[in-house]
Each structure stands twice: as C-alpha cells, then as structure tokens.
C-alpha atoms as a PDB file:
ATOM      1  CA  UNK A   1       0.000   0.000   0.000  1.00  0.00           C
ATOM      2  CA  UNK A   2       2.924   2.463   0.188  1.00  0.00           C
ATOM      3  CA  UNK A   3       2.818   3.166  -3.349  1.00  0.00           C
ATOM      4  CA  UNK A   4      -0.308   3.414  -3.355  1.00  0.00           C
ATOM      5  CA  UNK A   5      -0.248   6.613  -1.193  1.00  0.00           C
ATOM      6  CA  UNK A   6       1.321   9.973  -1.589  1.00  0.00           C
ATOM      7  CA  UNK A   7       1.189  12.795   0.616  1.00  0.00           C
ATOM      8  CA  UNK A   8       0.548  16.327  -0.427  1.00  0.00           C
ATOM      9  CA  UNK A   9       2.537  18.448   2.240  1.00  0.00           C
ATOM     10  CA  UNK A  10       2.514  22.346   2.193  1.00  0.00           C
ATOM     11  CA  UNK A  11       5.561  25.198   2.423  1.00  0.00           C
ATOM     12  CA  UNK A  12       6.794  23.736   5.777  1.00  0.00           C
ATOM     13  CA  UNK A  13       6.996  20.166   4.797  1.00  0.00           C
ATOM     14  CA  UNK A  14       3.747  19.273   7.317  1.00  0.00           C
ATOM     15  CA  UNK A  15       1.174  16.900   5.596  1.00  0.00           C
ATOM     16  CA  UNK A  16      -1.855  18.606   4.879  1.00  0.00           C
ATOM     17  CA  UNK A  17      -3.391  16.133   2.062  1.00  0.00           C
ATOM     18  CA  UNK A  18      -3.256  12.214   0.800  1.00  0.00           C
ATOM     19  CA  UNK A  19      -3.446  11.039  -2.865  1.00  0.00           C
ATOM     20  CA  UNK A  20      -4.773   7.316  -3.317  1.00  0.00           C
ATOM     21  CA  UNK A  21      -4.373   4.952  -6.292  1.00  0.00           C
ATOM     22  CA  UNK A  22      -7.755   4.228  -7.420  1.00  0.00           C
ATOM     23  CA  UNK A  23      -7.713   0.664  -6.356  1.00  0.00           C
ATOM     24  CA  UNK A  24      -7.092   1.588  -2.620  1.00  0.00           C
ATOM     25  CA  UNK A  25      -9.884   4.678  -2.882  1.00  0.00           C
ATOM     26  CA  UNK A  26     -12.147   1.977  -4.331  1.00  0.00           C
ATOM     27  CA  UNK A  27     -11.295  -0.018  -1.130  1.00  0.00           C
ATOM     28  CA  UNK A  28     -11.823   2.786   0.700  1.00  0.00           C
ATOM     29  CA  UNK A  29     -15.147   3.748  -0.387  1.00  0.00           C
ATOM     30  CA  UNK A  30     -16.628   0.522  -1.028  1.00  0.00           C
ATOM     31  CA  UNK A  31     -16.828  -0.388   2.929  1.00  0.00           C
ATOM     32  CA  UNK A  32     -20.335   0.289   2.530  1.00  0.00           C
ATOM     33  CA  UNK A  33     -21.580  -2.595   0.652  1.00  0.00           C
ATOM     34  CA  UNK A  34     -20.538  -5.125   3.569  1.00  0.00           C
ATOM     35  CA  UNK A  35     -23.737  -5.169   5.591  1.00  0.00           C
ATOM     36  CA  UNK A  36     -22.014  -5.947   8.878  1.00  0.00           C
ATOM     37  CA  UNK A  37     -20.541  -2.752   9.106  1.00  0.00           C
ATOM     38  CA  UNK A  38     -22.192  -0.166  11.482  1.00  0.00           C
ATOM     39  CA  UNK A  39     -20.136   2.864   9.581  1.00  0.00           C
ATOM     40  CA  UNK A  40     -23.711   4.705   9.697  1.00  0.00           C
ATOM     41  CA  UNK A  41     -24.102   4.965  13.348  1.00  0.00           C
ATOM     42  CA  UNK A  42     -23.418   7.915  15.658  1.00  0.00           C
ATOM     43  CA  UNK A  43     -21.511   7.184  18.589  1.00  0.00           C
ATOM     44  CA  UNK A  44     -25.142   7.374  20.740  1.00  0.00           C
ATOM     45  CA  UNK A  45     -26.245   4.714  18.452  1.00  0.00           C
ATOM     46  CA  UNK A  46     -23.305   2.311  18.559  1.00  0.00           C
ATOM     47  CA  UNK A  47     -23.056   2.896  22.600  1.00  0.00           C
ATOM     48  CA  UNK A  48     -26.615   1.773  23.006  1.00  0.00           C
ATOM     49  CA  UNK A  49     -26.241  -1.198  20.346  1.00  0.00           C
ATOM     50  CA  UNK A  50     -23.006  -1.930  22.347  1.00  0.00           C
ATOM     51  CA  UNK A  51     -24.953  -1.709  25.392  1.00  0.00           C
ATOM     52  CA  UNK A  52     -28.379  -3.385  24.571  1.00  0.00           C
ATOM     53  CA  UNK A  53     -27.267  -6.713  25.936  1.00  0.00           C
ATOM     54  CA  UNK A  54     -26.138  -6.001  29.364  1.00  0.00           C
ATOM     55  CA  UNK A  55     -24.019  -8.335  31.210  1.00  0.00           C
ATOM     56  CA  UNK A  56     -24.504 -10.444  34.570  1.00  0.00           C
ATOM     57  CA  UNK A  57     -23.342  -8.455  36.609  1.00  0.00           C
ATOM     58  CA  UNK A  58     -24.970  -4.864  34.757  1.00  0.00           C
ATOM     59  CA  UNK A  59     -27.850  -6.933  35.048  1.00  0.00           C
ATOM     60  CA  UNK A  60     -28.035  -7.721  38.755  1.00  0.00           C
ATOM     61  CA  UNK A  61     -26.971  -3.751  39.327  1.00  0.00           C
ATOM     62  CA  UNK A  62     -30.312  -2.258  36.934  1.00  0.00           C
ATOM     63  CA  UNK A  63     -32.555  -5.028  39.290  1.00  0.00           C
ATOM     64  CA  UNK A  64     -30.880  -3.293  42.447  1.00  0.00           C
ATOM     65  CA  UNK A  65     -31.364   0.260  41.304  1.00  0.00           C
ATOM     66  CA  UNK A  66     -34.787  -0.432  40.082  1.00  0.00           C
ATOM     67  CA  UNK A  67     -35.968  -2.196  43.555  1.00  0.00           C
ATOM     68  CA  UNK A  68     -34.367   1.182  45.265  1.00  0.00           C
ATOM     69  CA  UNK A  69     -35.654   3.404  42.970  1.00  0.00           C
ATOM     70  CA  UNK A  70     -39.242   2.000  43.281  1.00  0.00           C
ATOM     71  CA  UNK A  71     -38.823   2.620  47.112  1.00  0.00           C
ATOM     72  CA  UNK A  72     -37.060   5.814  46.465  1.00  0.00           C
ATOM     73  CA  UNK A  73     -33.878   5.121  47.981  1.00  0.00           C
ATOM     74  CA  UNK A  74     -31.659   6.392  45.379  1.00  0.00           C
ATOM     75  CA  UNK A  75     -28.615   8.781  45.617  1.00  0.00           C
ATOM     76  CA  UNK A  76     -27.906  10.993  42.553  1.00  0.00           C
ATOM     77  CA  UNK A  77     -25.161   8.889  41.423  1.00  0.00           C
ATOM     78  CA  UNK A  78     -27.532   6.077  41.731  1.00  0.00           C
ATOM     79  CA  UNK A  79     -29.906   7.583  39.821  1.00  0.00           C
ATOM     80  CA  UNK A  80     -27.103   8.173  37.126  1.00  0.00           C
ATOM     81  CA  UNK A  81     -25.872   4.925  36.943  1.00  0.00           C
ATOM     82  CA  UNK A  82     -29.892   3.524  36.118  1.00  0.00           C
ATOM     83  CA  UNK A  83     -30.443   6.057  34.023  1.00  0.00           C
ATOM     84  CA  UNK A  84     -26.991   5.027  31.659  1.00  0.00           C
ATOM     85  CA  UNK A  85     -28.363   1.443  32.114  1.00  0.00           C
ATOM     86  CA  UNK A  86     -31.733   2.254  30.928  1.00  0.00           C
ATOM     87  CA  UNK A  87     -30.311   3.789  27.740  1.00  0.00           C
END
C-alpha cells in the first residue's frame, strides 16, 4: 500500500493532504456494501447497540437500582448509573 499513497505536504513540509491509487480509494469507499458494518451509526447509536445486551453483573446492578428506585432510595449517582443502564 505504500505506493499506493502519496502525501501532499505544504511550504513547511507538514502533511496537509493524501493522494490514493484508485484501487485503494475503491477499497476505501466501497466499505459500505458489507452489511455488517455499522459505519452509519453515531456514537449514541453504537453505545446503546453496544450496550443493549447487558451483562450479569450490569444486570443484577439495573434489578438493584430499580428495587431502590421503586422505594425511592436512590442517591444521585444512583440515579445516574440507572439512568446510563436504561439507555
């Protein structure tokens, strides 16, 4: 892949620019036709997809906070941390 990229640099020799073969841009630009990849999610999208299977032990904490928050025992950073889980 080396020579199939240049680097445009300005006056003081710091890059500013890339030129790709057309092979490699194709590669490049083609990412989209592979289904599997999430390249059209924001970062709140892709944390909640990341997030929308919780583990064990995330699990056991959102049954805790729930239980306190239904008998409204919960501290701000409690209330935080359910909220996060909820999302």
């Amino acid at each position: 892949m080396s020579d199939s990229v240049q680097y445009v640099t300005n006056a003081q020799g710091e890059k500013v620019g890339v030129l790709l073969d057309l092979e490699t841009y194709q590669q490049l630009t083609n990412l989209s036709v592979d289904s599997e990849l999430l390249i059209s999610l924001n970062l709140d999208e892709l944390q909640a997809l990341a997030e929308s299977s919780l583990s064990p032990k995330a699990q056991i904490q959102l049954q805790e906070l729930l239980i306190k928050n239904s008998e409204n025992y919960l501290s701000n950073e409690e209330t935080e941390t359910l909220d996060r889980l909820l999302r």
